[in-house]
C-alpha atoms as a PDB file:
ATOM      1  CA  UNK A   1       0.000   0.000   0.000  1.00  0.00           C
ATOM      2  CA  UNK A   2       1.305   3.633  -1.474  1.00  0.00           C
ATOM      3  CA  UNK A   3       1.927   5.616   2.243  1.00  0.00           C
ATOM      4  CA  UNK A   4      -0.408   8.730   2.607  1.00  0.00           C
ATOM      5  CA  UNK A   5       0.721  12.212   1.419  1.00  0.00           C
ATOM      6  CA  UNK A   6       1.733  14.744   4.460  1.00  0.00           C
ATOM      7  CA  UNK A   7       0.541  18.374   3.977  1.00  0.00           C
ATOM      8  CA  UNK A   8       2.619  20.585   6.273  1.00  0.00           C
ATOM      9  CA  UNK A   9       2.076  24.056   7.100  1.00  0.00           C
ATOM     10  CA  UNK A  10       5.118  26.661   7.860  1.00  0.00           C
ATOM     11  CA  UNK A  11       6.968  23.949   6.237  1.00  0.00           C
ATOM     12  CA  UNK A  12       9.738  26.395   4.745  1.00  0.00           C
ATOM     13  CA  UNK A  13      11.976  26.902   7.471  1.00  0.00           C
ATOM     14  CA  UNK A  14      12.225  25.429  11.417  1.00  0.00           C
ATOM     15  CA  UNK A  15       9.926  22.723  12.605  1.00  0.00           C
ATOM     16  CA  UNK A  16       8.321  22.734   9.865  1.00  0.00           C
ATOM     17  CA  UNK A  17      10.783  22.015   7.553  1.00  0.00           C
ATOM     18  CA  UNK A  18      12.047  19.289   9.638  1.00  0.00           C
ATOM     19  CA  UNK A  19       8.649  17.740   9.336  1.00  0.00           C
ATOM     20  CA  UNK A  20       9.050  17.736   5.719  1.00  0.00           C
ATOM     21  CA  UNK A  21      12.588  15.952   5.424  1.00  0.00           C
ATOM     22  CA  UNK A  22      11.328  13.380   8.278  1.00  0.00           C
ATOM     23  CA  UNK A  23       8.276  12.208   6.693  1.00  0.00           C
ATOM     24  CA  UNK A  24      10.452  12.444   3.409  1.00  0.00           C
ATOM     25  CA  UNK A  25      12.599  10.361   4.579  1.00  0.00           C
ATOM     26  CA  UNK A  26       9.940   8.153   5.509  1.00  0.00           C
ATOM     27  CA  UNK A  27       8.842   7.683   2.077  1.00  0.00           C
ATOM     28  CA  UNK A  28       5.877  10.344   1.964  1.00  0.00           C
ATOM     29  CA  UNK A  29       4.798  12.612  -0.570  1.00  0.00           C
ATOM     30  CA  UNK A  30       4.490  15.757   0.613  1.00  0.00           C
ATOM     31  CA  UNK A  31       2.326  18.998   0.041  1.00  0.00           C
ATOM     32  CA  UNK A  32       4.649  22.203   1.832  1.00  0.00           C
ATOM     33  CA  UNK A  33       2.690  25.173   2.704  1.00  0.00           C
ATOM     34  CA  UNK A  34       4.074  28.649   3.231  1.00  0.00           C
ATOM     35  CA  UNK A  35       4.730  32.356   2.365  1.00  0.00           C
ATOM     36  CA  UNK A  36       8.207  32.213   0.803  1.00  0.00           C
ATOM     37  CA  UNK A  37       7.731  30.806  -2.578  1.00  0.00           C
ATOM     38  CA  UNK A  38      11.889  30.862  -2.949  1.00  0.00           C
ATOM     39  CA  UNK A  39      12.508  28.641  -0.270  1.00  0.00           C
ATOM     40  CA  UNK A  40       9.601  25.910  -0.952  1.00  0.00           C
ATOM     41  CA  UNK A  41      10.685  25.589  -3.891  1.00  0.00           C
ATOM     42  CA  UNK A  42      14.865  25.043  -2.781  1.00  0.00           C
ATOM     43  CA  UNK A  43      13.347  22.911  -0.008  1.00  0.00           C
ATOM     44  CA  UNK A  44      11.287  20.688  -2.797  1.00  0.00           C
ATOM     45  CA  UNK A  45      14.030  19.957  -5.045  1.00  0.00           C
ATOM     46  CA  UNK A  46      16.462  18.719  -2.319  1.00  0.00           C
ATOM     47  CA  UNK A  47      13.589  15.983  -0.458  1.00  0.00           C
ATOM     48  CA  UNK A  48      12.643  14.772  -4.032  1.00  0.00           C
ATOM     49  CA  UNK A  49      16.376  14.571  -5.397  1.00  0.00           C
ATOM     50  CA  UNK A  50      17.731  13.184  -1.907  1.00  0.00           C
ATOM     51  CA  UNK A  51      14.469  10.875  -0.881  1.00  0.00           C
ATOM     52  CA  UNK A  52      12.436  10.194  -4.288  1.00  0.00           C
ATOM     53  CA  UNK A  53       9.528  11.557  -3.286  1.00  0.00           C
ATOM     54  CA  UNK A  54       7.289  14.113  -4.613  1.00  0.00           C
ATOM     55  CA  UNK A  55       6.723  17.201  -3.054  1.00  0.00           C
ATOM     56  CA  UNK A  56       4.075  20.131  -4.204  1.00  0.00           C
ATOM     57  CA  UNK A  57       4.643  23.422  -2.770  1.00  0.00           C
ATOM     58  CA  UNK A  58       1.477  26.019  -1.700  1.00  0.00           C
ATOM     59  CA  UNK A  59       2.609  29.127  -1.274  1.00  0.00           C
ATOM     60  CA  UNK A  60       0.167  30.854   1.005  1.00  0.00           C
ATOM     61  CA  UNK A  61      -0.344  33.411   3.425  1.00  0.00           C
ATOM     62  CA  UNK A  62      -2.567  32.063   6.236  1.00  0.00           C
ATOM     63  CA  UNK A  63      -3.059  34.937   7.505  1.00  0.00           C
ATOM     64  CA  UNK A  64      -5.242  35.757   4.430  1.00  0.00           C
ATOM     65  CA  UNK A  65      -8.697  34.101   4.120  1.00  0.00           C
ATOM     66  CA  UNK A  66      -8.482  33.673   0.827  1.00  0.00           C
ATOM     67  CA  UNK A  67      -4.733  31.634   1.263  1.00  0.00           C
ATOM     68  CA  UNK A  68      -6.706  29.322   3.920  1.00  0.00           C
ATOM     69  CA  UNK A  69      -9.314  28.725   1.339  1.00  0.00           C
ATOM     70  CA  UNK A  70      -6.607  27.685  -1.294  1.00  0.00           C
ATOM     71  CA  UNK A  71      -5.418  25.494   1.146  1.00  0.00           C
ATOM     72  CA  UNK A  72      -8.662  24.212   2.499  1.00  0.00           C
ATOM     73  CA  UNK A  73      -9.806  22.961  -1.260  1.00  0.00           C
ATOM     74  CA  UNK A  74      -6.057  21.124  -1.579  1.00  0.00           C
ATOM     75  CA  UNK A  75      -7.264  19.477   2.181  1.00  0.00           C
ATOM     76  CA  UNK A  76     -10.398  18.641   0.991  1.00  0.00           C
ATOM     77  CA  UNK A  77     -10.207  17.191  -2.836  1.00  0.00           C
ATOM     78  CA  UNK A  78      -6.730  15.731  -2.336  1.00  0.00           C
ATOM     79  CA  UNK A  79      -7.474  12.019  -1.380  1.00  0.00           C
ATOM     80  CA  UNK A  80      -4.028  11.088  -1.459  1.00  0.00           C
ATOM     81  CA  UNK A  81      -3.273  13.804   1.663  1.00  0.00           C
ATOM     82  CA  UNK A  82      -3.884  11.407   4.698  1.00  0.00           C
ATOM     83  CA  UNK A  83      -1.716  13.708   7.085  1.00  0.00           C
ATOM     84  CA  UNK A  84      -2.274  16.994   7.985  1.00  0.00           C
ATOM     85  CA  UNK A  85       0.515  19.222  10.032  1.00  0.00           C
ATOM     86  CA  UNK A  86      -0.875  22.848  11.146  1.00  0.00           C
ATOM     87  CA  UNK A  87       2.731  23.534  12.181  1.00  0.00           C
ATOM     88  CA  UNK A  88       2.586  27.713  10.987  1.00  0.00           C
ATOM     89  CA  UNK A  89       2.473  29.984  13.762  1.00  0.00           C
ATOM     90  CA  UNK A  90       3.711  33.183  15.230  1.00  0.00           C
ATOM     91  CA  UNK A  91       4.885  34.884  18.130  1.00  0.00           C
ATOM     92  CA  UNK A  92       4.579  38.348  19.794  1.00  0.00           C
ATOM     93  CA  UNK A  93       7.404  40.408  21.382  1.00  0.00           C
ATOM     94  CA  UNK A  94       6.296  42.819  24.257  1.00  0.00           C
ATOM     95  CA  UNK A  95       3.168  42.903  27.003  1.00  0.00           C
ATOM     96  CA  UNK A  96      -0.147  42.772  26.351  1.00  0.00           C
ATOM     97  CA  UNK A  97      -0.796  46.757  26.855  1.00  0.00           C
ATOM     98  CA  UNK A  98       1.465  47.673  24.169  1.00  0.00           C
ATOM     99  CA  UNK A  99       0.725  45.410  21.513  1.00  0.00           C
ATOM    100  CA  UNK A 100      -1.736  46.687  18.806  1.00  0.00           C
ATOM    101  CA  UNK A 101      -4.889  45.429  17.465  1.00  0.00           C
ATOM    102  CA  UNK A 102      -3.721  44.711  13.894  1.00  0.00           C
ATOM    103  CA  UNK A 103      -0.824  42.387  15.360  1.00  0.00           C
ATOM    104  CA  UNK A 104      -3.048  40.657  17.811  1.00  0.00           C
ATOM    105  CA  UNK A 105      -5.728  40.058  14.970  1.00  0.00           C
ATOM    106  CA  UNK A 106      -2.921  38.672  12.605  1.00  0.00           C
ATOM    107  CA  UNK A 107      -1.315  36.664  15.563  1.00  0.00           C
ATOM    108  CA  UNK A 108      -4.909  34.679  15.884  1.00  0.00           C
ATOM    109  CA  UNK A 109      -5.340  34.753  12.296  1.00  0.00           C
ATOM    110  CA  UNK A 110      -2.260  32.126  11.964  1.00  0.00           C
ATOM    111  CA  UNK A 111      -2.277  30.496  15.290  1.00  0.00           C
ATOM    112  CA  UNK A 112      -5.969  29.962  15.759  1.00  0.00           C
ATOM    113  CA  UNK A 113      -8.161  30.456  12.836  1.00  0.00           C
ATOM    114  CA  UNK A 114      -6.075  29.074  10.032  1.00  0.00           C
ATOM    115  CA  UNK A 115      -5.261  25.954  12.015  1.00  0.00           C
ATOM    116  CA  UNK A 116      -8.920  25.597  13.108  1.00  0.00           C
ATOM    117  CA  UNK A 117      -9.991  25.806   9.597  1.00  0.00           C
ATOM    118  CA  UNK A 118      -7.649  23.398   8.004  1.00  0.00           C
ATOM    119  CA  UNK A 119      -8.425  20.514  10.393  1.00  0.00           C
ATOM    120  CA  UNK A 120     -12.232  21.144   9.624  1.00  0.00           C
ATOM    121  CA  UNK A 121     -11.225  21.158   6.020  1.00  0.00           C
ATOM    122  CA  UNK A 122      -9.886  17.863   6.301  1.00  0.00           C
ATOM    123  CA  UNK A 123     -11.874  15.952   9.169  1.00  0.00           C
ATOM    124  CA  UNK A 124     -15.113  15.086   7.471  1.00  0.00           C
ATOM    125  CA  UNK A 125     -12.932  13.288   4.568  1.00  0.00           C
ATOM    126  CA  UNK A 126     -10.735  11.771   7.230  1.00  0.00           C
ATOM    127  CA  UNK A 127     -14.062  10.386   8.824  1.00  0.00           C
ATOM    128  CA  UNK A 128     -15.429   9.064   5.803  1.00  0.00           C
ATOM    129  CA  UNK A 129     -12.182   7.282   4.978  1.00  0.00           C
ATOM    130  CA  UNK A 130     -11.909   5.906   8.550  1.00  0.00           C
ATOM    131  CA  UNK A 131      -8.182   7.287   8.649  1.00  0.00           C
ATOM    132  CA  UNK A 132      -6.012  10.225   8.749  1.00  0.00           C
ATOM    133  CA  UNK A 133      -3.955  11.822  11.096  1.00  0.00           C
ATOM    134  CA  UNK A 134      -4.003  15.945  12.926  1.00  0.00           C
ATOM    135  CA  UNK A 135      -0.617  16.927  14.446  1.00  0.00           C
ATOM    136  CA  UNK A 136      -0.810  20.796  15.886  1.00  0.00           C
ATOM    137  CA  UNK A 137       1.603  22.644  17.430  1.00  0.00           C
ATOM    138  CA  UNK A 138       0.340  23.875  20.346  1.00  0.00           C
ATOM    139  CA  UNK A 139       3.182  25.238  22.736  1.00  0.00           C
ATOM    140  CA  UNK A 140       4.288  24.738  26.813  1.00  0.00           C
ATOM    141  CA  UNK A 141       3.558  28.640  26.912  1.00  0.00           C
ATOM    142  CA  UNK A 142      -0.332  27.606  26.455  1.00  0.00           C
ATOM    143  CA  UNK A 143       0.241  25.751  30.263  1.00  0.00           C
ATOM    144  CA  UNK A 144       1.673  28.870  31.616  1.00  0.00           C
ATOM    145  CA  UNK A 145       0.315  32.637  31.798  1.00  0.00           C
ATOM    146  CA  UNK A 146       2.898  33.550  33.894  1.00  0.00           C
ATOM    147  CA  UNK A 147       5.702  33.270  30.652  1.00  0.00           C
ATOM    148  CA  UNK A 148       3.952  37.031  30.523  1.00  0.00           C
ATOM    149  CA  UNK A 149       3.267  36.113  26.914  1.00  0.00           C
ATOM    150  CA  UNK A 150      -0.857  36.202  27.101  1.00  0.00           C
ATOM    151  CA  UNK A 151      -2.250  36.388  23.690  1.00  0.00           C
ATOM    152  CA  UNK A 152      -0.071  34.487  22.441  1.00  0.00           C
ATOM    153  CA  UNK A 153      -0.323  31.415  25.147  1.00  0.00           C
ATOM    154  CA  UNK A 154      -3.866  31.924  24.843  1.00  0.00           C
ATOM    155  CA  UNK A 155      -3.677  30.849  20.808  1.00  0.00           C
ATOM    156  CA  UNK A 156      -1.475  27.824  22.334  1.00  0.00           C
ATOM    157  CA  UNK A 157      -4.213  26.849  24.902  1.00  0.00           C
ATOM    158  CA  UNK A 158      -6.636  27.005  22.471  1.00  0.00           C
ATOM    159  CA  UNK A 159      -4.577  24.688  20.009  1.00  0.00           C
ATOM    160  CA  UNK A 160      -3.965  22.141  23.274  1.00  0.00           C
ATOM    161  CA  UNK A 161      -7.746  22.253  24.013  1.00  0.00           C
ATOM    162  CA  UNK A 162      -9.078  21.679  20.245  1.00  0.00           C
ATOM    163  CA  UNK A 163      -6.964  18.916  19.859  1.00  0.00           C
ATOM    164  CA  UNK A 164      -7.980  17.103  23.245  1.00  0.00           C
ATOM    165  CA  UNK A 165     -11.809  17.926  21.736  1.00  0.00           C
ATOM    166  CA  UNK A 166     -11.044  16.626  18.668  1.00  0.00           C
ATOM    167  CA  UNK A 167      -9.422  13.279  19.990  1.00  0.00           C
ATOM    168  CA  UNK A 168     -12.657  12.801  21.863  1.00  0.00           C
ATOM    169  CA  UNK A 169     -15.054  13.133  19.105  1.00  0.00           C
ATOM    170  CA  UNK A 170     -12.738  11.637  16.593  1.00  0.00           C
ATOM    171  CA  UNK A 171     -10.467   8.396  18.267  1.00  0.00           C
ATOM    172  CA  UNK A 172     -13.237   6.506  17.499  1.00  0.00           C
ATOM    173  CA  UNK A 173     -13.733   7.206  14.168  1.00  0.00           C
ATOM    174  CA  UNK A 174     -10.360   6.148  13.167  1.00  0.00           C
ATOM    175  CA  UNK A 175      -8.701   9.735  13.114  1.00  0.00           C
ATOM    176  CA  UNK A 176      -5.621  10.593  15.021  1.00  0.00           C
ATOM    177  CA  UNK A 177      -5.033  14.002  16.792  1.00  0.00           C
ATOM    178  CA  UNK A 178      -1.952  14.731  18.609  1.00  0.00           C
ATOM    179  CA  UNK A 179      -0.828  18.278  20.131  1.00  0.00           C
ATOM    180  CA  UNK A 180       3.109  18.688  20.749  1.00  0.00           C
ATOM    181  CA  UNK A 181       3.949  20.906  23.104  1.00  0.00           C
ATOM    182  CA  UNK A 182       7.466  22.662  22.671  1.00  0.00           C
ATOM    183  CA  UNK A 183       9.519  24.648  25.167  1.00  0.00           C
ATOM    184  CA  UNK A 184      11.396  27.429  23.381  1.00  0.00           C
ATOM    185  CA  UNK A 185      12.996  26.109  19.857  1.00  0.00           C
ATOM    186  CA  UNK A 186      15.669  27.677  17.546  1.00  0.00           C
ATOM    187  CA  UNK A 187      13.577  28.880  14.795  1.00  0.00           C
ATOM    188  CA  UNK A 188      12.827  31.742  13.038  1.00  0.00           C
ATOM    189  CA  UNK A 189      10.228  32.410  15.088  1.00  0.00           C
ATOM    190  CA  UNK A 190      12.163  34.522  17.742  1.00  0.00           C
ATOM    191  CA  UNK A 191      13.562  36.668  14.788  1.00  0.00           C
ATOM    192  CA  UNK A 192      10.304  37.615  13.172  1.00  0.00           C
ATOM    193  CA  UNK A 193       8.326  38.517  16.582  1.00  0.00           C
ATOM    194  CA  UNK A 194      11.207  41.000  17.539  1.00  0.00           C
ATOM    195  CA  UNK A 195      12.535  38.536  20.700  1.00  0.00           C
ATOM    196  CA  UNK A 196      16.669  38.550  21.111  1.00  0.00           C
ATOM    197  CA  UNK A 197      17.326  34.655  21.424  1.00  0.00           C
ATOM    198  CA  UNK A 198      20.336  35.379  23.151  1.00  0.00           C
ATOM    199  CA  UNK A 199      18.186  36.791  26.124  1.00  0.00           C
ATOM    200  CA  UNK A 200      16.607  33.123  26.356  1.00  0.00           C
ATOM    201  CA  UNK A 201      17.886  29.702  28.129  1.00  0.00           C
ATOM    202  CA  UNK A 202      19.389  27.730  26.372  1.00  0.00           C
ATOM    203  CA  UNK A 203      16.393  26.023  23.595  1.00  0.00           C
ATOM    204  CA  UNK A 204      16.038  22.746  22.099  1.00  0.00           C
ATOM    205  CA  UNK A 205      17.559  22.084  18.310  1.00  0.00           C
ATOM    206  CA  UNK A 206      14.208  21.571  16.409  1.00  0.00           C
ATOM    207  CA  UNK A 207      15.361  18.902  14.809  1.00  0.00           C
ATOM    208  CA  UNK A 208      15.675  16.871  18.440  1.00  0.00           C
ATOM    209  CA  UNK A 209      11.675  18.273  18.822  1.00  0.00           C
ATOM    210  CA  UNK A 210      10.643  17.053  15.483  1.00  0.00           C
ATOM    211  CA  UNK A 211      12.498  13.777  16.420  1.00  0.00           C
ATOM    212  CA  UNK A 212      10.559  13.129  20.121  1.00  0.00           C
ATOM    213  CA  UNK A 213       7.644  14.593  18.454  1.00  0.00           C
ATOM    214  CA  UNK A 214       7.622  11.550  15.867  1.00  0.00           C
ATOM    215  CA  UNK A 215       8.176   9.036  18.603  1.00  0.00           C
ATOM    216  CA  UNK A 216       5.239  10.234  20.001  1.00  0.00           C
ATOM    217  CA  UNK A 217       3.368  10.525  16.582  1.00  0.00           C
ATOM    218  CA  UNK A 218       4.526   6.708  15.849  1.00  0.00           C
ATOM    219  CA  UNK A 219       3.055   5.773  19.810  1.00  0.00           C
ATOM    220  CA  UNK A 220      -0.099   7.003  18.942  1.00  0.00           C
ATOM    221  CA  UNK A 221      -0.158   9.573  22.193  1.00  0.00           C
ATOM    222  CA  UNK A 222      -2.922  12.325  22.447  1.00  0.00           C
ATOM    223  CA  UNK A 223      -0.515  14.721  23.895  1.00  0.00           C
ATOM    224  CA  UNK A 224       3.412  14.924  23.320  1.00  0.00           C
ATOM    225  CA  UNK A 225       5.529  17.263  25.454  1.00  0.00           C
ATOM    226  CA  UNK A 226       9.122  16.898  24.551  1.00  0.00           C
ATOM    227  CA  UNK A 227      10.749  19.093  27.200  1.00  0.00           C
ATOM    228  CA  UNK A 228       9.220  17.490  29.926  1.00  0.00           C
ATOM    229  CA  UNK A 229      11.383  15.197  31.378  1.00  0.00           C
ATOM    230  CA  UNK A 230       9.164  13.586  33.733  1.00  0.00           C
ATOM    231  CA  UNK A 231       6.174  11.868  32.008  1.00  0.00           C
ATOM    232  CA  UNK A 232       4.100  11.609  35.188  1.00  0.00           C
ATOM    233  CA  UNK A 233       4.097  15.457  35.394  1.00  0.00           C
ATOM    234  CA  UNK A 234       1.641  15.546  32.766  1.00  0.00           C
ATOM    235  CA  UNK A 235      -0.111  12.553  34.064  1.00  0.00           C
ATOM    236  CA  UNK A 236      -0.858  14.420  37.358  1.00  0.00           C
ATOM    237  CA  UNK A 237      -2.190  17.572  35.472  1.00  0.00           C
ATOM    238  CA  UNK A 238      -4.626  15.406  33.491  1.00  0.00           C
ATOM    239  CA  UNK A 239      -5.802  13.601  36.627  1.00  0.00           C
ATOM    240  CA  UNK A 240      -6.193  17.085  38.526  1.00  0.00           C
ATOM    241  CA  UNK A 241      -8.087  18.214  35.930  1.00  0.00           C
ATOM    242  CA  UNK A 242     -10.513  15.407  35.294  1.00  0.00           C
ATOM    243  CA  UNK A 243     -11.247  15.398  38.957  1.00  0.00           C
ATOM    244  CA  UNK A 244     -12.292  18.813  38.767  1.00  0.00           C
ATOM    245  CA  UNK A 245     -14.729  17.953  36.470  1.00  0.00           C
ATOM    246  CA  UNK A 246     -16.471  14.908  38.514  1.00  0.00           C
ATOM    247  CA  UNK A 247     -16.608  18.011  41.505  1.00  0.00           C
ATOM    248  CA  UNK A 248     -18.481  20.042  39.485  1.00  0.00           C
ATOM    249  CA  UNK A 249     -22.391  20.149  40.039  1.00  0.00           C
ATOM    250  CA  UNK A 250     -23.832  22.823  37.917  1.00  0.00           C
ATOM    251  CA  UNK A 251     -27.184  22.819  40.060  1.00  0.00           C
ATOM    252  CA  UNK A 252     -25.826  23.554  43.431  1.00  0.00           C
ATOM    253  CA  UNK A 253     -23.599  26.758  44.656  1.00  0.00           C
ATOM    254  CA  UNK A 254     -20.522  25.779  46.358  1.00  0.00           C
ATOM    255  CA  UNK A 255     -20.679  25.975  50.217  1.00  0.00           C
ATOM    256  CA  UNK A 256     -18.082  28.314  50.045  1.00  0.00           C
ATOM    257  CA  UNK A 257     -19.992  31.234  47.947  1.00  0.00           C
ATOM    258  CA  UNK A 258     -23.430  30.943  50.209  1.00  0.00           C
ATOM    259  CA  UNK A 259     -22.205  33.643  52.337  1.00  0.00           C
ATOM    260  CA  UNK A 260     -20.929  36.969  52.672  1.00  0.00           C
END
């Protein structure tokens, strides 16, 4: 059996582009989706010439409706596509107060709405098939408000809480969703949002994310977390949280709010 095609988003530079020459050299066919035409097209040539695969390139803007529509079509006629990676993001230098509304909108354009629309895109055909696989890149920043990077955690929250959603309505149907969850990563990322890298800690190599990331991918795990170094960390979380659902009753006040 031919191995599904892998569409990739961000795919020409960082984690993304790692993606790309993993699963190329895996034996996929790839679809690589980003801005710079220039470098898809560089990044093309070398996985077909190196791994014998074939690779279409999508320049697009996701930040542009009409780009995620482009994209969305590719997701939806493209029966050969059976992975999807929503790896394109953004970050945002400075605090919350002095950030403006057209980089805020633009920031959830990429990290939210784009991603959100491209796994719709693809789920009902995934469904229908009774395969296919979702891998977002959600971030540890979405665990943590006080990284003093709000909006932009927020977008990351959002990405760890769709996927979780979409594992429950979708496991069962034969569709795989995974979140990863990096710590900081040398990409361009840093460059483009304005943020000094050599301000940081020391970050992880994104091909050793992309690599853990995989492993994870390959185990079939709902939620990957590469920095994490103790497994049951996570484990705890999860458990804390779902017995803080089995304490809520939404008919009853708490004892502790029936009084002044």
């Amino acid at each position: 059996m031919s191995k599904p095609s892998v569409l990739i988003t961000g795919a020409s530079t960082g984690i993304g582009a790692v993606y790309a020459q993993r699963f190329a050299q895996r034996g996929h066919d790839l679809v690589l989706v980003a801005r710079d035409k220039a470098k898809l097209a560089a990044l093309a040539e070398r996985l077909q010439r190196e791994n014998g695969v074939a690779v279409d390139i999508l320049p697009a803007d996701l930040t542009q409706s009409d780009d995620v529509a482009t994209v969305e079509a590719r997701l939806r006629d493209d029966a050969k596509i059976g992975i999807l990676i929503n790896n394109a993001g953004i970050a945002q230098s400075g605090g919350f107060a002095g950030q403006t509304a057209d980089s805020i909108e633009r920031l959830i354009a990429l990290n939210v709405t784009a991603l959100t629309r491209l796994a719709n895109a693809v789920t009902p055909r995934f469904v229908q098939a009774g395969e296919g696989a979702i891998v977002n890149i959600s971030s540890v920043v979405g665990l943590a408000p006080e990284f003093g990077m709000s909006v932009y955690g927020a977008t990351k929250a959002f990405v760890l809480f769709l996927s979780q959603g979409l594992n429950v309505e979708l496991a069962d149907k034969g569709v795989y969703v995974q979140a990863v969850l990096p710590a900081g990563t040398y990409t361009e990322i840093w460059d483009r949002a304005g943020i000094d890298i050599n301000t940081l800690p020391q970050m992880m190599e994104a091909g050793d994310l992309v690599d853990a990331a995989l492993v994870g991918f390959d185990r079939r795990e709902t939620i990957t977390i590469p920095p994490v170094q103790n497994a049951s960390s996570w484990s705890s979380l999860d458990a804390a949280r779902q017995a803080l659902i089995a304490d809520i009753n939404q008919a009853k006040v708490a004892d502790r709010y029936q009084s002044a």
